[in-house]
Protein backbone atom coordinates (compact mmCIF):
# COMPACT_ATOMS: atom_id res chain seq x y z
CA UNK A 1 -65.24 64.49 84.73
CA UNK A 2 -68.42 66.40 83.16
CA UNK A 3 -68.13 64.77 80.04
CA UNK A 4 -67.94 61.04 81.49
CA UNK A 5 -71.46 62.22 82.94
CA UNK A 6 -73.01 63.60 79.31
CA UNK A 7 -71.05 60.38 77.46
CA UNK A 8 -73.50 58.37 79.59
CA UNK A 9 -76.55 60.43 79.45
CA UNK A 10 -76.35 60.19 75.44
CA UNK A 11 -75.47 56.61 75.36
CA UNK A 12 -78.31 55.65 78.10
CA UNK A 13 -80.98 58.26 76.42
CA UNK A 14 -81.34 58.79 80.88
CA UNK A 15 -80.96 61.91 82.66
CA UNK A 16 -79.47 62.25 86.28
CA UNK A 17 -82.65 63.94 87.04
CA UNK A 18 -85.14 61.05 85.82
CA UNK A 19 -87.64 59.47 88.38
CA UNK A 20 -85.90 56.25 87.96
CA UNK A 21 -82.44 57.81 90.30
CA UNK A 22 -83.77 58.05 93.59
CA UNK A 23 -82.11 57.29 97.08
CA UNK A 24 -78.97 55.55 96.36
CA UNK A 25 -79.53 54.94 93.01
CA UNK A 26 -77.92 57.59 90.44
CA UNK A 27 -76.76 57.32 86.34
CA UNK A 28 -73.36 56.09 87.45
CA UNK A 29 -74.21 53.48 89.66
CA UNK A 30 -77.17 52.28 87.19
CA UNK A 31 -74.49 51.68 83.99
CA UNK A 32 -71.95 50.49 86.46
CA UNK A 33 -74.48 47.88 87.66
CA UNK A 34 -75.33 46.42 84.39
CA UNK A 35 -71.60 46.34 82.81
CA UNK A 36 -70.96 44.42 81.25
CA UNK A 37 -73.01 41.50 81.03
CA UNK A 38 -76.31 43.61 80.47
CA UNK A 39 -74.90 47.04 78.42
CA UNK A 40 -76.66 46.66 75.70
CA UNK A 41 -79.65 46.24 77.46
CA UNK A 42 -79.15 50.00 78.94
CA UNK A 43 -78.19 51.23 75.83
CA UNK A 44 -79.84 53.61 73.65
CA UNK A 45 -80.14 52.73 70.21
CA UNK A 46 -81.76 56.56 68.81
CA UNK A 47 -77.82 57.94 69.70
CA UNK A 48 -77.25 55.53 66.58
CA UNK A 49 -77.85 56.69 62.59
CA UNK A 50 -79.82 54.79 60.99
CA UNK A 51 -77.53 53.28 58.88
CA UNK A 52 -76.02 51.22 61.65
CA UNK A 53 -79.52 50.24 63.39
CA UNK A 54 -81.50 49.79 60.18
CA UNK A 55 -85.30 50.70 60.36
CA UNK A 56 -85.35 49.49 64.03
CA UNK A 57 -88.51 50.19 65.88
CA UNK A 58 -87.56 49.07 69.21
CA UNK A 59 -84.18 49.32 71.15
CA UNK A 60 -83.91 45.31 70.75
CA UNK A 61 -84.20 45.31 66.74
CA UNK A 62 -81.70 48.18 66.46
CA UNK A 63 -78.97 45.96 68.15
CA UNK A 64 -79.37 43.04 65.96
CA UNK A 65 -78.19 44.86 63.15
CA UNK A 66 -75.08 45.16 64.98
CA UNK A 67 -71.73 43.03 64.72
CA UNK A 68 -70.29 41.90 67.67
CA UNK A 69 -67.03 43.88 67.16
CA UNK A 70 -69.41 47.38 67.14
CA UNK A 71 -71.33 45.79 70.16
CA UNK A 72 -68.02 45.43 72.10
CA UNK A 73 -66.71 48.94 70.83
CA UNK A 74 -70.16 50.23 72.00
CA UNK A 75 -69.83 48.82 75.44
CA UNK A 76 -66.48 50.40 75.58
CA UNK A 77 -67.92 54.21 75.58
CA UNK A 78 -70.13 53.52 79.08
CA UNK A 79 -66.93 51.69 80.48
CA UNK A 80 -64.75 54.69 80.33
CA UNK A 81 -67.40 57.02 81.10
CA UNK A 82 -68.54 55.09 84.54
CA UNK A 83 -64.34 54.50 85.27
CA UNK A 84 -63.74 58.73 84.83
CA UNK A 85 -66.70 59.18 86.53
CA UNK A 86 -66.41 57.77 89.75
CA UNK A 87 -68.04 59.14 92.97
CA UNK A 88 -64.70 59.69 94.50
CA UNK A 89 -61.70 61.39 93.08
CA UNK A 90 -59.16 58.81 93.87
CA UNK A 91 -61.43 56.18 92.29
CA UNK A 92 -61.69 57.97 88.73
CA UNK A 93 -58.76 57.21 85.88
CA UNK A 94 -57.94 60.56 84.62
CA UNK A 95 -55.93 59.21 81.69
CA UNK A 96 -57.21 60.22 78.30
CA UNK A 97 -59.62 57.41 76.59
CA UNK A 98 -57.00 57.12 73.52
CA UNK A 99 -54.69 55.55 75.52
CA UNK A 100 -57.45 52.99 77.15
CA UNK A 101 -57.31 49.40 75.95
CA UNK A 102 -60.24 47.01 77.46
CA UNK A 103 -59.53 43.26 76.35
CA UNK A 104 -62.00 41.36 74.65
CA UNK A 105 -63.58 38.55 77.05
């Protein structure tokens, strides 16, 4: 699904075309690697306003300013976008996000 793919561009600030993708290594795979222990670690904090990340000067600061209830809802968006965006068709859940529901761990 295209917009799986652009959900994870904006909430990575990455593009499938950066250096970084190379070989085997593409936007999917990278988010899918670091759910969901390391998420907010891939996460881009500038697709944020201001008023949830504060005056944040680095990606790190910005996410302190967040609760962990937004964290977890954060780490939801990649989640969907790397399950609907799987390399394979029969591996993708086609079923609209609004009736997703991750538990909390």
């Amino acid at each position: 699904m295209e917009w799986a793919g652009l959900l994870l561009e904006i909430f990575t600030g990455k593009r499938p075309t950066d250096k970084l993708f190379q070989e085997n290594l593409n936007l999917h795979h990278f988010v899918k690697m670091a759910l969901p222990e390391r998420a907010m670690e891939i996460l881009d904090n500038s697709a944020l306003c201001e008023e949830v990340t504060g005056k944040a000067k680095t990606r790190h600061e910005g996410w302190r300013n967040l609760t962990i209830e937004q964290q977890e809802c954060l780490i939801c968006v990649p989640q969907i976008a790397v399950t609907c965006s799987a390399d394979l068709p029969q591996d993708r859940n086609d079923q609209a996000p609004s009736r997703w529901s991750f538990q909390r761990s």
